[in-house]
PDB file of N, CA and C in Angstrom:
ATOM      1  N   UNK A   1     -22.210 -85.806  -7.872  1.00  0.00           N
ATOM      2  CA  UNK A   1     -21.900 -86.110  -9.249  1.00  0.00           C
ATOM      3  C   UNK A   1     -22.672 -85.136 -10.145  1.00  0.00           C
ATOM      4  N   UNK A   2     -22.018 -84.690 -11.200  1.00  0.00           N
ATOM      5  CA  UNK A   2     -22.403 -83.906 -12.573  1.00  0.00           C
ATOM      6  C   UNK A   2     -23.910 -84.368 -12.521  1.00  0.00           C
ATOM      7  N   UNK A   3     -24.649 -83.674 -13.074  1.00  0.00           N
ATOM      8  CA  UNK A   3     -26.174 -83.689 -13.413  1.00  0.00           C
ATOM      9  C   UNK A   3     -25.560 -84.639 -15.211  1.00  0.00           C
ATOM     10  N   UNK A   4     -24.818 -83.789 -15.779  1.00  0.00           N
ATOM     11  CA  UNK A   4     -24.528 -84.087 -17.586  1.00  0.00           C
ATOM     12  C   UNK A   4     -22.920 -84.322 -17.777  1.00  0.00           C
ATOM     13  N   UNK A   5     -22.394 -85.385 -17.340  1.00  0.00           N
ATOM     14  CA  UNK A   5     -20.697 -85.229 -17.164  1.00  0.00           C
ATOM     15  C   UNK A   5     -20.479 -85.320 -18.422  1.00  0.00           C
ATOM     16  N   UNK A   6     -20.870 -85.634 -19.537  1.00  0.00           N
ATOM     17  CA  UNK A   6     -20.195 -85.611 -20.888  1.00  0.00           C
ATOM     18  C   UNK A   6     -20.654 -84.092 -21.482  1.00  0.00           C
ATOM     19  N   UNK A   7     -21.529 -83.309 -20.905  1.00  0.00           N
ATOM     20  CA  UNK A   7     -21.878 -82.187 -21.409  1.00  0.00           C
ATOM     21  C   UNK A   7     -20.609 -80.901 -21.416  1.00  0.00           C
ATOM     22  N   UNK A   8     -20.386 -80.423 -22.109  1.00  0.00           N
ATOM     23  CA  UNK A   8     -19.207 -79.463 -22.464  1.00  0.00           C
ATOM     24  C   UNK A   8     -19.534 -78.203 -21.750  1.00  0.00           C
ATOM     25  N   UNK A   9     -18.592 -77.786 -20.756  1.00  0.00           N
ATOM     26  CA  UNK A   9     -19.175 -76.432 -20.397  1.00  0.00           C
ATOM     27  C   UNK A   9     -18.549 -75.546 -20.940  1.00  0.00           C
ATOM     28  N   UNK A  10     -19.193 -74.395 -21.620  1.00  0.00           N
ATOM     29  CA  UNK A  10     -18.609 -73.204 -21.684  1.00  0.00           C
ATOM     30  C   UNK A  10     -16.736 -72.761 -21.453  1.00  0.00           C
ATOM     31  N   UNK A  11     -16.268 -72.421 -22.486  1.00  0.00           N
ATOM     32  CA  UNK A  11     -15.328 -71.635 -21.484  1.00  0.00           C
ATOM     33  C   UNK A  11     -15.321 -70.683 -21.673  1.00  0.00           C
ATOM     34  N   UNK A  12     -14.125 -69.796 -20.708  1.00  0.00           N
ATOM     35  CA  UNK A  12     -14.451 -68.294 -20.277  1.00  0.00           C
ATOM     36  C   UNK A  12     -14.636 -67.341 -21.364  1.00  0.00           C
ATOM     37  N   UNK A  13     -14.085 -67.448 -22.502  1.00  0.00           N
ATOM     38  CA  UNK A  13     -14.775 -66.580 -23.729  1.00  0.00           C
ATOM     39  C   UNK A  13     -15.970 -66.805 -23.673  1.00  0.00           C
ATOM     40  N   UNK A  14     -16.603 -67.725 -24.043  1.00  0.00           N
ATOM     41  CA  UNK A  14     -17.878 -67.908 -24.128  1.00  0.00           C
ATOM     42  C   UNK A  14     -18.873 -67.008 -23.021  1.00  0.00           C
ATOM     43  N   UNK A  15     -18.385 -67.245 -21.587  1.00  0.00           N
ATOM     44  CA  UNK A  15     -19.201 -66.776 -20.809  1.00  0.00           C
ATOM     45  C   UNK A  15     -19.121 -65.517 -20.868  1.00  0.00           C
ATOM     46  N   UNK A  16     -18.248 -65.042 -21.087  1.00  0.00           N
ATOM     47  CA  UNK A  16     -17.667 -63.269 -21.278  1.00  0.00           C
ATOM     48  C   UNK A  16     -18.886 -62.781 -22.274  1.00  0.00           C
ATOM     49  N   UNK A  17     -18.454 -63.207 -23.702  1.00  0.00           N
ATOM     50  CA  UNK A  17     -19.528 -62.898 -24.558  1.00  0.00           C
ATOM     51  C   UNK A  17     -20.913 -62.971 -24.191  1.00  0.00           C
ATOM     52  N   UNK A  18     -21.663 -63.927 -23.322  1.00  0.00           N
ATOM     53  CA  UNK A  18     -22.209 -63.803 -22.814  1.00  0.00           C
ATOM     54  C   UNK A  18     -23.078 -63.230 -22.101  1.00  0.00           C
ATOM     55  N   UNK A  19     -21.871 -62.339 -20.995  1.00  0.00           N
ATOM     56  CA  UNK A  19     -22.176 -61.725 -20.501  1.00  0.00           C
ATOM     57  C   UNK A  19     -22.941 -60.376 -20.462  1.00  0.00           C
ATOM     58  N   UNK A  20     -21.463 -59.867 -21.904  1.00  0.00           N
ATOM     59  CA  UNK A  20     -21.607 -58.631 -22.724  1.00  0.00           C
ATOM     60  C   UNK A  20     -22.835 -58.405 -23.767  1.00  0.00           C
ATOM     61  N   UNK A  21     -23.230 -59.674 -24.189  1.00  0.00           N
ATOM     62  CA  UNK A  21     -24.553 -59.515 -25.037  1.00  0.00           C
ATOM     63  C   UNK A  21     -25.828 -58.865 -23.799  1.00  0.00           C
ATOM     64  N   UNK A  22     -25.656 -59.986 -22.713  1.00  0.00           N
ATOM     65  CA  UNK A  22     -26.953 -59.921 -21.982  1.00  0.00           C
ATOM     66  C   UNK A  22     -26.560 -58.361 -20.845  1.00  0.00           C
ATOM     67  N   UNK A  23     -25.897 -57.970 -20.596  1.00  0.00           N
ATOM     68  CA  UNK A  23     -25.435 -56.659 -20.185  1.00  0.00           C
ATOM     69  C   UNK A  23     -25.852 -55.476 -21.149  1.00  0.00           C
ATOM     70  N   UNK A  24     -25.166 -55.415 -22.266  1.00  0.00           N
ATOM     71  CA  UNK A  24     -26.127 -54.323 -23.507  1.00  0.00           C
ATOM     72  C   UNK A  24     -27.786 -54.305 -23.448  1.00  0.00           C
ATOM     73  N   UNK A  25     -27.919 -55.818 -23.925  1.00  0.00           N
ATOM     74  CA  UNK A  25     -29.625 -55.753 -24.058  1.00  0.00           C
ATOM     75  C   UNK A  25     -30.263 -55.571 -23.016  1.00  0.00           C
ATOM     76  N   UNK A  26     -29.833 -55.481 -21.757  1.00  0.00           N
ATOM     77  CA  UNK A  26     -30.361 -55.159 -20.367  1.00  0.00           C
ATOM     78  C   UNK A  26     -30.469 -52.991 -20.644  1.00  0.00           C
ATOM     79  N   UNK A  27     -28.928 -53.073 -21.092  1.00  0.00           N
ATOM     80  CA  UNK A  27     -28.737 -51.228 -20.890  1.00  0.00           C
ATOM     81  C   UNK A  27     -29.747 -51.321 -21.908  1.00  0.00           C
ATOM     82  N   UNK A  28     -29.860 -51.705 -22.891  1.00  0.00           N
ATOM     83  CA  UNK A  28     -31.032 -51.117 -24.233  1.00  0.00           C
ATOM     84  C   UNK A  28     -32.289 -50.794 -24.268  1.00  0.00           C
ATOM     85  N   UNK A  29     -32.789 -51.921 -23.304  1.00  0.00           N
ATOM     86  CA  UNK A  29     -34.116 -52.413 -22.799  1.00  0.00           C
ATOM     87  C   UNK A  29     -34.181 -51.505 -21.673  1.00  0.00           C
ATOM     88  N   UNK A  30     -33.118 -50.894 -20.377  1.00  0.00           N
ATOM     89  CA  UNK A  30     -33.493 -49.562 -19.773  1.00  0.00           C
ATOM     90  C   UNK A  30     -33.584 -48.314 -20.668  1.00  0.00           C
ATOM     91  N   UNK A  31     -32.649 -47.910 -21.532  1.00  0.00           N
ATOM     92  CA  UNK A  31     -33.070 -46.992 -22.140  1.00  0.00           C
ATOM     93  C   UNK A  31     -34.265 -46.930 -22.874  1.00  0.00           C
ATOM     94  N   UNK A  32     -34.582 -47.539 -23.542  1.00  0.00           N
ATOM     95  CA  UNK A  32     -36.005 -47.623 -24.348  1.00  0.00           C
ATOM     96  C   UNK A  32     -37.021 -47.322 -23.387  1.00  0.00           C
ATOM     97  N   UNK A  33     -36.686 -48.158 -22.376  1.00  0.00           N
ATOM     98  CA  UNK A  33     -38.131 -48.131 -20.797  1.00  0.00           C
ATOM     99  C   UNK A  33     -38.167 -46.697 -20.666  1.00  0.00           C
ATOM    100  N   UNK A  34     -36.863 -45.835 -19.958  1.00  0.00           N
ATOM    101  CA  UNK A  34     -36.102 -44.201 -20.024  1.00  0.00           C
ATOM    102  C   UNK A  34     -36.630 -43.537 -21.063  1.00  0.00           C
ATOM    103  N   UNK A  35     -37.580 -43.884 -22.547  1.00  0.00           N
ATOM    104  CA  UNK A  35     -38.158 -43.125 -23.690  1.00  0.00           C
ATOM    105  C   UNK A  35     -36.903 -43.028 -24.597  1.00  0.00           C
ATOM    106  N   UNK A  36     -35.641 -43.072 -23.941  1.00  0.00           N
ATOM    107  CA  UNK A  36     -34.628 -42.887 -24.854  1.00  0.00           C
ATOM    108  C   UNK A  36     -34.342 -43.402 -26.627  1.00  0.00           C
ATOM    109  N   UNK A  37     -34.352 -42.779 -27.898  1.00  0.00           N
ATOM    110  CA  UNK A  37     -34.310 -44.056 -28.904  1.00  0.00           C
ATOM    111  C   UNK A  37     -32.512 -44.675 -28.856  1.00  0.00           C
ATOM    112  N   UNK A  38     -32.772 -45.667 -28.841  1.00  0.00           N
ATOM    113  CA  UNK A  38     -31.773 -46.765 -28.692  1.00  0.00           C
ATOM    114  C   UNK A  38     -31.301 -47.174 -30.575  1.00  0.00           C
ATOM    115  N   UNK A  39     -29.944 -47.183 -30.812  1.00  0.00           N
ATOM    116  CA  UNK A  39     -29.550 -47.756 -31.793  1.00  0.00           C
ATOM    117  C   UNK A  39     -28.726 -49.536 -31.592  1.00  0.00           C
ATOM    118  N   UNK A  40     -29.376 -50.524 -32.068  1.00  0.00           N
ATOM    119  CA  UNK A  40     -29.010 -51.257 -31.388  1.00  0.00           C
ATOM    120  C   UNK A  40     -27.715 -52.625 -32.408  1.00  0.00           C
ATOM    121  N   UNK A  41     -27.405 -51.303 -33.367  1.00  0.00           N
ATOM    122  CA  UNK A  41     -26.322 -52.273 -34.011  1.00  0.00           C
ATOM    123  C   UNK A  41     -24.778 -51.391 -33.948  1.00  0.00           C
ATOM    124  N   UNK A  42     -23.815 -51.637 -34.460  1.00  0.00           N
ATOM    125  CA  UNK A  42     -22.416 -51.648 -33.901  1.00  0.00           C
ATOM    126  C   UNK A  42     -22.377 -50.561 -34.155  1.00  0.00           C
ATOM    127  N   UNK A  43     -22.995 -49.261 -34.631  1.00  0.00           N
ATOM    128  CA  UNK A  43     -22.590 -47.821 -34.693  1.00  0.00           C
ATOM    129  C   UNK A  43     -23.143 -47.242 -33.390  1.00  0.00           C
ATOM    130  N   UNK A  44     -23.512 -47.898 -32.694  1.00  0.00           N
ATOM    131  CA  UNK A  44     -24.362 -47.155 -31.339  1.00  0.00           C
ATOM    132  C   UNK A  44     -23.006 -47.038 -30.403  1.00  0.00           C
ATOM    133  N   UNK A  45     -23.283 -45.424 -30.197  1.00  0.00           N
ATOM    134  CA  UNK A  45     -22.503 -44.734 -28.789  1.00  0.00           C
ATOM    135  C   UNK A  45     -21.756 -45.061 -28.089  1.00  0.00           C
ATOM    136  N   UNK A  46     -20.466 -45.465 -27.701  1.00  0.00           N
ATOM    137  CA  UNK A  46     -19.750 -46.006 -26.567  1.00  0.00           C
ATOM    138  C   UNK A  46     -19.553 -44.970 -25.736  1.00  0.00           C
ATOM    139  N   UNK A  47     -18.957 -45.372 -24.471  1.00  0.00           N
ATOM    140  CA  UNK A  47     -18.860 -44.773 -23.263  1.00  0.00           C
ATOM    141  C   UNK A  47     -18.130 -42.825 -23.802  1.00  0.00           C
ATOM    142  N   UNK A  48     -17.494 -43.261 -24.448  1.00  0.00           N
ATOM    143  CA  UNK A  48     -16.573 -42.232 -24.149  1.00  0.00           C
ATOM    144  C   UNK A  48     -17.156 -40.903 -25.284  1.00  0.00           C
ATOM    145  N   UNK A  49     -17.844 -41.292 -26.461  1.00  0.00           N
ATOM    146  CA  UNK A  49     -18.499 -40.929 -27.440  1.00  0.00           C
ATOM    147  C   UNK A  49     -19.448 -40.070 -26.580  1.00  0.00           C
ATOM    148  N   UNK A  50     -20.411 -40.610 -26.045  1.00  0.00           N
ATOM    149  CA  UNK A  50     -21.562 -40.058 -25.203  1.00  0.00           C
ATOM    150  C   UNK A  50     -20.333 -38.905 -23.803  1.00  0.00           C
ATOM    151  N   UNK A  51     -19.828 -39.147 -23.189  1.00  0.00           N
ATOM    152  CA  UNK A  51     -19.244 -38.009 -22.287  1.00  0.00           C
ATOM    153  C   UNK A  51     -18.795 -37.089 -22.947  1.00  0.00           C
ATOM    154  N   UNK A  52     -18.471 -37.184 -24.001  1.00  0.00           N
ATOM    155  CA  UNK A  52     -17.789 -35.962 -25.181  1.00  0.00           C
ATOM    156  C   UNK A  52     -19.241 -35.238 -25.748  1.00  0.00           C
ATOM    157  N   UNK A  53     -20.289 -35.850 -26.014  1.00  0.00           N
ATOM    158  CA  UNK A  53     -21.185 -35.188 -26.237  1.00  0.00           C
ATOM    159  C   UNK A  53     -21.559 -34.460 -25.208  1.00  0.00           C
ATOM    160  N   UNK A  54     -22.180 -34.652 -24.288  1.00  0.00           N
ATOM    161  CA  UNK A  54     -22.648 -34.311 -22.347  1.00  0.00           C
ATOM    162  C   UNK A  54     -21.505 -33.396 -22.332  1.00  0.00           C
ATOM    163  N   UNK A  55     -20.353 -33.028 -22.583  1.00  0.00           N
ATOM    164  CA  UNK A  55     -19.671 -32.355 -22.231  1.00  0.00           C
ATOM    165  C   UNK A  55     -20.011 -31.237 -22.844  1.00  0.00           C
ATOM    166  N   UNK A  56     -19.883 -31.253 -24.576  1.00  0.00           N
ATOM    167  CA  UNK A  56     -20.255 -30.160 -25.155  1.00  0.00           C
ATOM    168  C   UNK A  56     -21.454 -29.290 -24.915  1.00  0.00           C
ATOM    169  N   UNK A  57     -22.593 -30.300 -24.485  1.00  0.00           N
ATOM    170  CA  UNK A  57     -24.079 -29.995 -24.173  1.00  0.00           C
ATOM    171  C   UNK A  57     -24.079 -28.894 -22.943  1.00  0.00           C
ATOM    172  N   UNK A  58     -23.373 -29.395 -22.243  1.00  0.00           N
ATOM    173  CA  UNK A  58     -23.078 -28.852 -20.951  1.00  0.00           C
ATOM    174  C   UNK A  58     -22.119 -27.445 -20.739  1.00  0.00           C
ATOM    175  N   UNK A  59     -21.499 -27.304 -21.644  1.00  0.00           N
ATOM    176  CA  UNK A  59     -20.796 -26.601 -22.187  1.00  0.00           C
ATOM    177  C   UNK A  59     -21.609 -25.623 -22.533  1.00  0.00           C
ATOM    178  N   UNK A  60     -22.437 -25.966 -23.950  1.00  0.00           N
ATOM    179  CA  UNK A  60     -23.254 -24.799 -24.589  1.00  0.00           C
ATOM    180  C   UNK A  60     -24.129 -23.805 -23.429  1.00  0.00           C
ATOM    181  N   UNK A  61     -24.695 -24.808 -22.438  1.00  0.00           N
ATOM    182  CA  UNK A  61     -25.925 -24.732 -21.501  1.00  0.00           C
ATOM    183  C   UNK A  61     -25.554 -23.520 -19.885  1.00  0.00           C
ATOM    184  N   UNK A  62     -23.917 -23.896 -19.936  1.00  0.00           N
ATOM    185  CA  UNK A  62     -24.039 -22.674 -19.202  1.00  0.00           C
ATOM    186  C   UNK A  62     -23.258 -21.241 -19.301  1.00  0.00           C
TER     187      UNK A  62
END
């Protein structure tokens, strides 16, 4: 039997969001550890932003 049967669990949005909060602040909290500076509100870097940069970098470099 339930530990809390009237207790409401989550549903899958919820856990998603969830997830995605505690997934970022995990990547944030490695980069910062990495020395990296971290921007940690909605203008910060997505995936594809950052490979377009690395590309150019990489580009200039050889």
């Amino acid at each position: 039997m339930a530990r809390n049967a009237e207790a409401k669990m989550p549903s899958d949005e919820q856990k998603a969001a969830h997830v995605r909060k505690t997934r970022m602040a995990n990547y944030h909290a490695s980069m910062r550890l990495e020395g990296f500076c971290v921007k940690e509100g909605p203008k910060a870097s997505n995936k594809k932003t950052l490979i377009r940069k690395y590309k150019k970098l990489a580009m200039k470099c050889a």
